[in-house]
Protein backbone atom coordinates (compact mmCIF):
# COMPACT_ATOMS: atom_id res chain seq x y z
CA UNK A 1 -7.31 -0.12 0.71
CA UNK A 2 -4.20 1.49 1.91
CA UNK A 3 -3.27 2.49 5.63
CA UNK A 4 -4.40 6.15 6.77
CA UNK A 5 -0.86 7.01 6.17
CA UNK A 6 -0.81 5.34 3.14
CA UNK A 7 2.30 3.96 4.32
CA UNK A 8 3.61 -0.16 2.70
CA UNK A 9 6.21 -1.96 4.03
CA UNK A 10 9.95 -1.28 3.69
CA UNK A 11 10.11 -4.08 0.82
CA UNK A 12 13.11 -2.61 -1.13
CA UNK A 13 16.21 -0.63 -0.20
CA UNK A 14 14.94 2.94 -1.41
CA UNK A 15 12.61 4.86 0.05
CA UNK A 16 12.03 6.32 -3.99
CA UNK A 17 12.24 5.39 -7.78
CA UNK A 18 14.85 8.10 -8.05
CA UNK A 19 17.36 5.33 -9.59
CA UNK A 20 17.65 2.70 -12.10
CA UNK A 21 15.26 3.56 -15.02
CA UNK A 22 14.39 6.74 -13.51
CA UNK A 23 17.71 8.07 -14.45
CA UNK A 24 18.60 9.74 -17.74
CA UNK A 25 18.90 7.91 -21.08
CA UNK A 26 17.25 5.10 -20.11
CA UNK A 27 14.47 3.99 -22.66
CA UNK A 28 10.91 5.03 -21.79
CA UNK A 29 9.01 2.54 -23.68
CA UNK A 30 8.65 -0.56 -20.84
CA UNK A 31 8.92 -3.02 -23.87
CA UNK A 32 11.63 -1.63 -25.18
CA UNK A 33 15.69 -2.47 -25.05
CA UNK A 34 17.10 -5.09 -21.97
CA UNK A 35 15.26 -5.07 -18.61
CA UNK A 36 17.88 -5.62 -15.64
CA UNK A 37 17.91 -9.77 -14.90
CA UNK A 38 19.01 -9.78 -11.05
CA UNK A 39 21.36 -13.09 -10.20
CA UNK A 40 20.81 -12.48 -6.29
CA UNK A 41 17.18 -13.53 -5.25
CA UNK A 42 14.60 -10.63 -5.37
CA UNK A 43 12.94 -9.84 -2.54
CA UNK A 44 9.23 -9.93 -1.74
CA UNK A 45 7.25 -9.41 1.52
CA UNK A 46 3.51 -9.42 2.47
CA UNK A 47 0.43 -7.16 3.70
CA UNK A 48 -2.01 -9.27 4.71
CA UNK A 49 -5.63 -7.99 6.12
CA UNK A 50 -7.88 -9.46 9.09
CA UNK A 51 -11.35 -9.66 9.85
CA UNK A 52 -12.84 -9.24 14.17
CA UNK A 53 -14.82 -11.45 15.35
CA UNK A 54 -16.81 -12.29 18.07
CA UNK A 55 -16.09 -16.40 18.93
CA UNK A 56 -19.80 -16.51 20.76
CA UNK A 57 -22.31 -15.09 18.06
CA UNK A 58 -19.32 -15.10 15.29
CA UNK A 59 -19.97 -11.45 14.14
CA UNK A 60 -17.49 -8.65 13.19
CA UNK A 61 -16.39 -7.14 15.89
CA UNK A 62 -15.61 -2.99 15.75
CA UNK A 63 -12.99 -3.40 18.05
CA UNK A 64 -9.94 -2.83 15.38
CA UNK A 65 -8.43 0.11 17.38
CA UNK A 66 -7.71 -1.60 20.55
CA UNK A 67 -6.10 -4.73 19.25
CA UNK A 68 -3.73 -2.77 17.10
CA UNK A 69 -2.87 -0.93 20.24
CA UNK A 70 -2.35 -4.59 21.81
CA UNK A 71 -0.41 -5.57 19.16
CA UNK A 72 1.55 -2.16 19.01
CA UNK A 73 3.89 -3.50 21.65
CA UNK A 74 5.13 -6.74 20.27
CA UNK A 75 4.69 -5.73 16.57
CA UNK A 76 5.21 -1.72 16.69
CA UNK A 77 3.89 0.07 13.54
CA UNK A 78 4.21 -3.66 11.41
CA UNK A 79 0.16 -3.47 12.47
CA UNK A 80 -1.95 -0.75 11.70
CA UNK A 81 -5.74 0.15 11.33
CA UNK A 82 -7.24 0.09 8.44
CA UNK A 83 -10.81 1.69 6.30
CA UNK A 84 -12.96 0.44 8.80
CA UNK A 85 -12.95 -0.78 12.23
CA UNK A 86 -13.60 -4.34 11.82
CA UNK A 87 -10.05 -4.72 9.98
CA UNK A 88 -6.65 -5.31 11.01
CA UNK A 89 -3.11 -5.10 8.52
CA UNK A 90 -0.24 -6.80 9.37
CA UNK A 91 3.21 -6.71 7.50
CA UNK A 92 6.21 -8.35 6.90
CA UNK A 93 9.66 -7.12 6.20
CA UNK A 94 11.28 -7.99 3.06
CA UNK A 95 12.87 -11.47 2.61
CA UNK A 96 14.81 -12.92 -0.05
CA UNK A 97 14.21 -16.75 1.62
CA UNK A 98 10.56 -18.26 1.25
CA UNK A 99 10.80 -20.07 4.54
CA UNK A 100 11.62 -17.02 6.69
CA UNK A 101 8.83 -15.22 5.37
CA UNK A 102 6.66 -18.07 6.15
CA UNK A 103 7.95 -18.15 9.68
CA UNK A 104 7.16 -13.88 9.95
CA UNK A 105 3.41 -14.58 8.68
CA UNK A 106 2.91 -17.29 11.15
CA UNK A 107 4.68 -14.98 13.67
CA UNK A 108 2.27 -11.80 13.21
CA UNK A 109 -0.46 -13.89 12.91
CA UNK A 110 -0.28 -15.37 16.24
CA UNK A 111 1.03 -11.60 17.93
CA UNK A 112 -2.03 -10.27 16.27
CA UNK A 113 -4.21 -13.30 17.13
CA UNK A 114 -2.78 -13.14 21.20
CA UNK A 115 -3.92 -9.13 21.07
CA UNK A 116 -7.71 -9.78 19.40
CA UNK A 117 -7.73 -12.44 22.42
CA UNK A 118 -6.36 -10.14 24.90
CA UNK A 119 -10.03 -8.11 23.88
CA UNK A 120 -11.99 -11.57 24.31
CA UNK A 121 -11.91 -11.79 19.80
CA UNK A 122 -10.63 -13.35 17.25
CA UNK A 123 -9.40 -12.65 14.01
CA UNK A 124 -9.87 -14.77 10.48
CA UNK A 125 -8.17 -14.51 7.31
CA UNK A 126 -10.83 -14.44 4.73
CA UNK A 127 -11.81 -12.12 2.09
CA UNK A 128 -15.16 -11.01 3.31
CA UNK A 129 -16.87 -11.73 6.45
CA UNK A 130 -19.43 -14.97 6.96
CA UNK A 131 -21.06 -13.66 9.75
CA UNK A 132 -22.57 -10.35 10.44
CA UNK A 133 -23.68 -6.97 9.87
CA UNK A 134 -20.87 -5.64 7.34
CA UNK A 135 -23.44 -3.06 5.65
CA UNK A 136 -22.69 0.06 7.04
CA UNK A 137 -19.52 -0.24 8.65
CA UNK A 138 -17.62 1.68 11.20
CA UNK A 139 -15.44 3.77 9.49
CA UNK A 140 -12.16 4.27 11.26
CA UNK A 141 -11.08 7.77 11.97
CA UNK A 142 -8.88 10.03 10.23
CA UNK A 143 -8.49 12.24 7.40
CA UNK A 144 -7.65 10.20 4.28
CA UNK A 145 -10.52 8.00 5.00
CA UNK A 146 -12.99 10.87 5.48
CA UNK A 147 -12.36 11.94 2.26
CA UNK A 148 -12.44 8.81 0.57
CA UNK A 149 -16.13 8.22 2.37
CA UNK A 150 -17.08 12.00 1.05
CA UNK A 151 -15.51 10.78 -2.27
CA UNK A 152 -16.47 7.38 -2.51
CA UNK A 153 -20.16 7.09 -0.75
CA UNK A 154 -21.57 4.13 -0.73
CA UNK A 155 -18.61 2.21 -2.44
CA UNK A 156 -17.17 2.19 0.62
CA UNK A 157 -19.93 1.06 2.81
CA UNK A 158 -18.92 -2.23 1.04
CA UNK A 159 -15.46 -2.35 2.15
CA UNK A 160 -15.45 -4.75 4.97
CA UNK A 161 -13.28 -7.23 2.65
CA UNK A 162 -9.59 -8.07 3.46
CA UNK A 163 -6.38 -8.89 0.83
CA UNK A 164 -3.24 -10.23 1.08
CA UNK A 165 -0.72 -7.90 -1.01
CA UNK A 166 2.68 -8.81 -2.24
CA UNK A 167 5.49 -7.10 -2.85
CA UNK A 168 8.47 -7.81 -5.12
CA UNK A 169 11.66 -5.30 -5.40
CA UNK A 170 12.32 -4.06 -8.70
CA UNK A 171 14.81 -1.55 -9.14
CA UNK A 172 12.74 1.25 -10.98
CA UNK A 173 9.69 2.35 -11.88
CA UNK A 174 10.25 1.83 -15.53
CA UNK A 175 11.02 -2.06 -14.79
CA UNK A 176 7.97 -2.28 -12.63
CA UNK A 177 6.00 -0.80 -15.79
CA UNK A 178 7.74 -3.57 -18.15
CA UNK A 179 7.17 -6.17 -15.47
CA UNK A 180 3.46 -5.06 -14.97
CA UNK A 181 2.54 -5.78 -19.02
CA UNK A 182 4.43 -9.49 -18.35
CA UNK A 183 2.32 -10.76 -16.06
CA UNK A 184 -0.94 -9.07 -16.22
CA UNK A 185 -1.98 -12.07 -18.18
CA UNK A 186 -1.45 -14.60 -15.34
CA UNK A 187 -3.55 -12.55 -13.00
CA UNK A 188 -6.85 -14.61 -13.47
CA UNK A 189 -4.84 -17.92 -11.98
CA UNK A 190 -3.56 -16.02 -9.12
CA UNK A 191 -7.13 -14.71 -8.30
CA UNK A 192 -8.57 -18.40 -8.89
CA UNK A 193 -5.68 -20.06 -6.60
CA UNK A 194 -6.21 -16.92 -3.51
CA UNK A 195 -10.11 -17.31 -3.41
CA UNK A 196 -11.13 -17.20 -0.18
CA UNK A 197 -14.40 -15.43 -0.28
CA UNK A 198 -17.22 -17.64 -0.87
CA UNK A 199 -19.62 -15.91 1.98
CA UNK A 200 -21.09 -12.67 2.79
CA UNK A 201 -22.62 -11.51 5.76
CA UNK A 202 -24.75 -14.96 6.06
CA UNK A 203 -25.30 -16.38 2.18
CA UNK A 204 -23.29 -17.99 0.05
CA UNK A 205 -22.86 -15.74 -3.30
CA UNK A 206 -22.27 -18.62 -5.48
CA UNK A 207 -18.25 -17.06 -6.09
CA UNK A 208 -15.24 -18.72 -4.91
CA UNK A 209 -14.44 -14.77 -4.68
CA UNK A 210 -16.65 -11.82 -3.64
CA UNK A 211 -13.89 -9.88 -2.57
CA UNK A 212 -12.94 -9.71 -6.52
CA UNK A 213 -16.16 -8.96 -7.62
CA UNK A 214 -16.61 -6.11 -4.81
CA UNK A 215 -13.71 -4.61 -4.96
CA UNK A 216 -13.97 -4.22 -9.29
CA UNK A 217 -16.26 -1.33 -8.40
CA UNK A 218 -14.41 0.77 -7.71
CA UNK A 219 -13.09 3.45 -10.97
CA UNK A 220 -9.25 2.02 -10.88
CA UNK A 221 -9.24 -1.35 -9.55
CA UNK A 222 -9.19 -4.77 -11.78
CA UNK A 223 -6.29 -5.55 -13.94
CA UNK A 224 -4.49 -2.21 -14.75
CA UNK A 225 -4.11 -1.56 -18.43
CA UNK A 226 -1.09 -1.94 -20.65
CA UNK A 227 1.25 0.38 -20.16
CA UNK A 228 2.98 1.81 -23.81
CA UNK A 229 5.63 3.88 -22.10
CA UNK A 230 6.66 5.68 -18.42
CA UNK A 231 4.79 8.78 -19.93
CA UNK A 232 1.87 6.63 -20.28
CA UNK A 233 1.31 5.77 -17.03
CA UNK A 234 2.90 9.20 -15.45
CA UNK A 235 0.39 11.04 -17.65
CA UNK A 236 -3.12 8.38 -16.86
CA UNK A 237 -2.34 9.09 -12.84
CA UNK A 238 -2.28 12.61 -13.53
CA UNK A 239 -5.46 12.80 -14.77
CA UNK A 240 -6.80 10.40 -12.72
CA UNK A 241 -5.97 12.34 -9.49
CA UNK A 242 -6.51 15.96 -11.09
CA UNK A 243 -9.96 14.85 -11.57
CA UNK A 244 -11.03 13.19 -8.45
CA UNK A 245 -11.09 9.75 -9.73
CA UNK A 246 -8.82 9.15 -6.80
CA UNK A 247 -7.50 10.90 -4.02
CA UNK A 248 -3.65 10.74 -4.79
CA UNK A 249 -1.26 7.74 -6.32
CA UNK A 250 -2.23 5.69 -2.92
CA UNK A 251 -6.00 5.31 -4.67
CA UNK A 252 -4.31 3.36 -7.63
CA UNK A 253 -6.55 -0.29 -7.06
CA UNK A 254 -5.15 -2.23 -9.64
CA UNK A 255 -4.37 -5.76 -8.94
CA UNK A 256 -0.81 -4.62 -9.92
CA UNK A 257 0.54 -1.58 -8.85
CA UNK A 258 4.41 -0.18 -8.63
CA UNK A 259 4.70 1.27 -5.53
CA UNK A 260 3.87 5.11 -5.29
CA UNK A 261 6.80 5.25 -2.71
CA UNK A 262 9.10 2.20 -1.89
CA UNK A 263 10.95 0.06 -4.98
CA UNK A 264 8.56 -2.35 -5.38
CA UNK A 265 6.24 -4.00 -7.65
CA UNK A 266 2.56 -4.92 -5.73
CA UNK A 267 0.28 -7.79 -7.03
CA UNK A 268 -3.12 -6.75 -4.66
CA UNK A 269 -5.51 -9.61 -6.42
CA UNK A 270 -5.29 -12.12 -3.68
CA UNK A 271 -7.98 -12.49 -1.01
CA UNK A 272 -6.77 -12.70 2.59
CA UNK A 273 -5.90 -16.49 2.75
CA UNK A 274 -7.24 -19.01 4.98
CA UNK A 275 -3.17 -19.68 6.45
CA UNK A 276 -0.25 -18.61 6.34
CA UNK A 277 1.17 -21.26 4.30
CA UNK A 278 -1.31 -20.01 1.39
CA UNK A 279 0.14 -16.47 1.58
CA UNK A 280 3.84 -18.15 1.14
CA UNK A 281 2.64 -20.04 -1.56
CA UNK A 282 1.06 -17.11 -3.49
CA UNK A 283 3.95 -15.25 -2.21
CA UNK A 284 6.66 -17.23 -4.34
CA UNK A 285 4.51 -17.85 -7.38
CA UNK A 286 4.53 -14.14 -7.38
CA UNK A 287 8.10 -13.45 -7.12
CA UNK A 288 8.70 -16.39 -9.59
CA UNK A 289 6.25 -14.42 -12.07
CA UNK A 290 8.36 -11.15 -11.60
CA UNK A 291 11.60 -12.75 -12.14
CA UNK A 292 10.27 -14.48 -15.09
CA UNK A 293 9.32 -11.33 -16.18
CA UNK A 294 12.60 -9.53 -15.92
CA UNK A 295 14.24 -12.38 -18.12
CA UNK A 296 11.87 -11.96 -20.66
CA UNK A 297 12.42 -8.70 -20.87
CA UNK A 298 16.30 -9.05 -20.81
CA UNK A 299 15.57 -11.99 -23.65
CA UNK A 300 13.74 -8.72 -25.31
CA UNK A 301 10.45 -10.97 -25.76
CA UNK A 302 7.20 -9.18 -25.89
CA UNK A 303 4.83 -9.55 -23.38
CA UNK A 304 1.44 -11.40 -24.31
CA UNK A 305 -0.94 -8.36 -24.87
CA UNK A 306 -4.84 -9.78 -24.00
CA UNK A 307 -7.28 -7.52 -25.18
CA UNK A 308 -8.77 -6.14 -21.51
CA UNK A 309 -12.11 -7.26 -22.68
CA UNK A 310 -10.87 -10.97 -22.48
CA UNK A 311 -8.97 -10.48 -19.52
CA UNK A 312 -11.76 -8.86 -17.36
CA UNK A 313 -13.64 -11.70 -18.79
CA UNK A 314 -10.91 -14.27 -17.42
CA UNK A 315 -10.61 -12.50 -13.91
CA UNK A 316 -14.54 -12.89 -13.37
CA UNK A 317 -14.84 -16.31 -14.32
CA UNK A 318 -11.97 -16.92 -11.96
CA UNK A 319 -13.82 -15.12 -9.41
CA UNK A 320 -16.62 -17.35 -9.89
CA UNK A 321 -15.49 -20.48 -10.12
CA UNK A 322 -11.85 -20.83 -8.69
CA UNK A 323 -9.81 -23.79 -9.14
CA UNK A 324 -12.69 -26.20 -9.96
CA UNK A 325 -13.91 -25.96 -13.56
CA UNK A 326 -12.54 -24.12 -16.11
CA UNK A 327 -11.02 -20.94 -16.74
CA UNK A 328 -10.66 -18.78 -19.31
CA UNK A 329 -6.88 -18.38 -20.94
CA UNK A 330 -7.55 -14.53 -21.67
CA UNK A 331 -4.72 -14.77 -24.31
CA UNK A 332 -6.46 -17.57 -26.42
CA UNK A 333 -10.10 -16.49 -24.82
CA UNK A 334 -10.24 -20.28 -24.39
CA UNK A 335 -11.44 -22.29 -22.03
CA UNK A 336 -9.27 -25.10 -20.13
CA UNK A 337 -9.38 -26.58 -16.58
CA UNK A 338 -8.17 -24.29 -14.39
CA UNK A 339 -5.84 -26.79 -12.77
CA UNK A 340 -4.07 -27.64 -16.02
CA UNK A 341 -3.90 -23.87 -16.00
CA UNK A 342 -1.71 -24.15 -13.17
CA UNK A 343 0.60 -26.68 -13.92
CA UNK A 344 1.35 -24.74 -17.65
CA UNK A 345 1.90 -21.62 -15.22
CA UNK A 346 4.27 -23.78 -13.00
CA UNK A 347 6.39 -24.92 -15.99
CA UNK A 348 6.32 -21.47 -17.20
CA UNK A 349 7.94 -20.65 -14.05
CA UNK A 350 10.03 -23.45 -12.89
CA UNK A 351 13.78 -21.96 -13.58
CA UNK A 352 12.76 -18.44 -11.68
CA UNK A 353 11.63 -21.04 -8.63
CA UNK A 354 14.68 -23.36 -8.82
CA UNK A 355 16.39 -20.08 -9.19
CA UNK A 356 15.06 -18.65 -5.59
CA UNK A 357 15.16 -22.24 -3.70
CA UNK A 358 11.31 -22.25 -4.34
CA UNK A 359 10.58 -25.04 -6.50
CA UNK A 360 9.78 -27.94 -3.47
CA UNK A 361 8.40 -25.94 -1.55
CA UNK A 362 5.82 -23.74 -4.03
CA UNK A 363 5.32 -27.38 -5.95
CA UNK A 364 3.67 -28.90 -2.24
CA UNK A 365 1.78 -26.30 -1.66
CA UNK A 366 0.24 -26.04 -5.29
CA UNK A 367 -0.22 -30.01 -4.72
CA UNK A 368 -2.14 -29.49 -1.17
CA UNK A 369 -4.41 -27.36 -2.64
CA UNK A 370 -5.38 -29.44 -6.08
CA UNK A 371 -6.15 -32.10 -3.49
CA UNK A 372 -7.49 -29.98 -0.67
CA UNK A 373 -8.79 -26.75 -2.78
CA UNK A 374 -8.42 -23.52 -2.48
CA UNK A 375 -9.85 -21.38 0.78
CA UNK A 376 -13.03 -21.04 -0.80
CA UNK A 377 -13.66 -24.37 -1.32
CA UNK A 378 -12.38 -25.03 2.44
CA UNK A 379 -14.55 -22.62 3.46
CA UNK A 380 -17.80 -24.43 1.73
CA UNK A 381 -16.53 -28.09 2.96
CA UNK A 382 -16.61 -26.91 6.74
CA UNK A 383 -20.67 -25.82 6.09
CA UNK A 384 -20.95 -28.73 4.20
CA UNK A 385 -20.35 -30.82 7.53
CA UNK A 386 -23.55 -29.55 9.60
CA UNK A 387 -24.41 -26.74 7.58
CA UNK A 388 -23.50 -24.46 9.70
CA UNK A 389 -22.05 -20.70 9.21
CA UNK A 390 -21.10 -20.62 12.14
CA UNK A 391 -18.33 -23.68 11.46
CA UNK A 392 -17.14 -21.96 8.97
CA UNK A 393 -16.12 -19.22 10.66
CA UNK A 394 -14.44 -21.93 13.31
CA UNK A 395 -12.76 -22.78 10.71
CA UNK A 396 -11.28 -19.61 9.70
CA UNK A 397 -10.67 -18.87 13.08
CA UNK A 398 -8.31 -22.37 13.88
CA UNK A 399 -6.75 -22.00 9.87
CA UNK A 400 -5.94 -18.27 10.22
CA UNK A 401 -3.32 -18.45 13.56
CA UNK A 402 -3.40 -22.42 14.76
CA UNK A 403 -2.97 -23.06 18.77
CA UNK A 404 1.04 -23.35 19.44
CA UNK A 405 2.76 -22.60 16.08
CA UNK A 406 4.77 -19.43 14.88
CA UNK A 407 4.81 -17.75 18.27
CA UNK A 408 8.24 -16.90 17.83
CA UNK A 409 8.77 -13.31 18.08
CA UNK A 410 8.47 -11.12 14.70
């Protein structure tokens, strides 16, 4: 859910849409005629979510308000509150270079990880809480969230779950719409590689994702639909708001989103992930799909249209089952193992990561977790030790900002 102010990070280098596409004459189908195919490395930056705890009984912890205020001073407004008060937000600036953004996630991590300490907590990265009272939770105050309780009611009492969101730079909000269609289909593999959500508040759901499943309650979340033209989508919002579906352009939940105020193309179907080196990972498969995107659409190829029955279908059945089994290819509605999946994806993808200086480094990480799994199944092998909840949250707690690394200044 977005920030009171609904403010995102500065990810491009406009504070509007007012250019590129947006400007007379250009074509208003986002299919239709070349898409811009930027030589100089896009940029793409992160929002990532945190869950309190307490490190005794391993609860959520209300305390969200103070360690933002702790934070405030090393981190300034890069930390924020969020929908309720067991949630932190941290963001990153924009970055063209993989590595640096790793090194800013590992940063904020351990500023905001020093300031839950400073309050005797901790914080994990994980989609929902293990541990814990979750149902109701303590709303933070403020105006925008008041209304979206009023609105909302008990969809919100279920809100205690945490993302990581990430943002590319595209140049217009046309281009975001033709880059949207592109890679809607590949949304079930991001959601299977990001779960990190096996738990809630003491069970195991049987999902490597509960945060998916939650959040695709609410009236616009899940993969957005296929956008036919600019008027399209301008005309959809307009109804949506003007009807109380949601409370303004912020309330758009689809797990890809152009930004209702900064340049940028957001992909919001992640969980929080268990470390930083997840979020970089997701993080330049991302920006690989984008670019890929824009030279298909330069190359004047049309994007692969699922039918959104299939592709719901795919997106829960990632959801459930992750990286282990099989998944559902919502373009063929057939089923393959979800880590030959992958590797097809990869390929797909390869020149936009050799492009960006990705390739070695997104190519490890996809190789640690087909060994290792994904944070769900991380999450399950730490109870699988003692059988234990409360390890698990350990574990979250030493994955999400380890002892001694990234305390460089943000």
């Amino acid at each position: 859910m977005a920030s009171e102010a609904g403010a995102a990070p500065d990810m491009g280098d406009s504070g509007t849409w007012a250019r590129g596409g947006d400007a007379p004459g250009v074509e208003d189908h986002p299919t239709a005629g070349p898409g811009p195919a930027p030589d100089d490395p896009l940029t793409v930056g992160v929002e990532e979510e945190y869950l309190l705890v307490d490190p005794a009984s391993r609860h959520l912890s209300p305390q969200a308000e103070k360690v933002v205020a702790a934070a405030a001073t090393p981190l300034g407004d890069r930390v924020t509150t969020e929908l309720t008060r067991f949630q932190v937000e941290a963001r990153t600036d924009p970055h063209t270079d993989l590595a640096d953004l790793g090194q800013q996630i590992r940063s904020l991590r351990a500023a905001v990880a020093h300031a839950a300490e400073q309050q005797g907590l901790r914080i994990v990265s994980s989609g929902t809480p293990v541990l814990g009272h979750p149902v109701p939770p303590p709303f933070t105050d403020g105006a925008r969230y008041a209304r979206s309780v009023e609105t909302f009611r008990a969809l919100d009492d279920e809100q205690s779950v945490c993302a990581c969101h990430i943002h590319v730079g595209v140049p217009d909000l046309t281009t975001a719409l033709r880059v949207s269609n592109h890679v809607r289909p590949w949304l079930p593999l991001l959601a299977a590689l990001a779960a990190n959500s096996p738990y809630w508040a003491g069970r195991d759901t049987g999902y490597a994702s509960w945060r998916t499943i939650s959040w695709g309650r609410w009236p616009v979340a899940g993969p957005p639909p296929y956008f036919e033209s600019r008027s399209h989508f301008e005309d959809l919002v307009d109804r949506l708001v003007t009807t109380g579906t949601i409370l303004d352009r912020g309330g758009l939940y689809w797990d890809i989103r152009p930004s209702h105020h900064q340049p940028t193309l957001e992909l919001r179907v992640a969980d929080a992930t268990a470390t930083a080196d997840d979020t970089a990972l997701i993080a330049g498969l991302v920006r690989a799909m984008v670019a890929t995107a824009l030279r298909a659409i330069e190359a004047g190829e049309p994007p692969p249209r699922p039918s959104p029955e299939m592709l719901r279908a795919a997106c829960w059945r990632a959801a459930r089952d992750g990286l282990a089994g099989e998944g559902i290819d919502p373009v063929t509605g057939r089923l393959s193992p979800a880590a030959a999946q992958v590797d097809r994806l990869l390929a797909r993808l390869r020149p936009a990561l050799r492009r960006h200086g990705d390739l070695d480094r997104v190519s490890a990480g996809w190789s640690r977790l087909r060994a290792g799994g994904n944070g769900a199944d991380r999450q399950r092998a730490a109870h699988r030790r003692r059988g234990r909840l409360a390890d698990v949250v350990d574990h979250l707690i030493s994955t999400t900002a380890p002892a001694g690394r990234g305390h460089r200044a943000p």
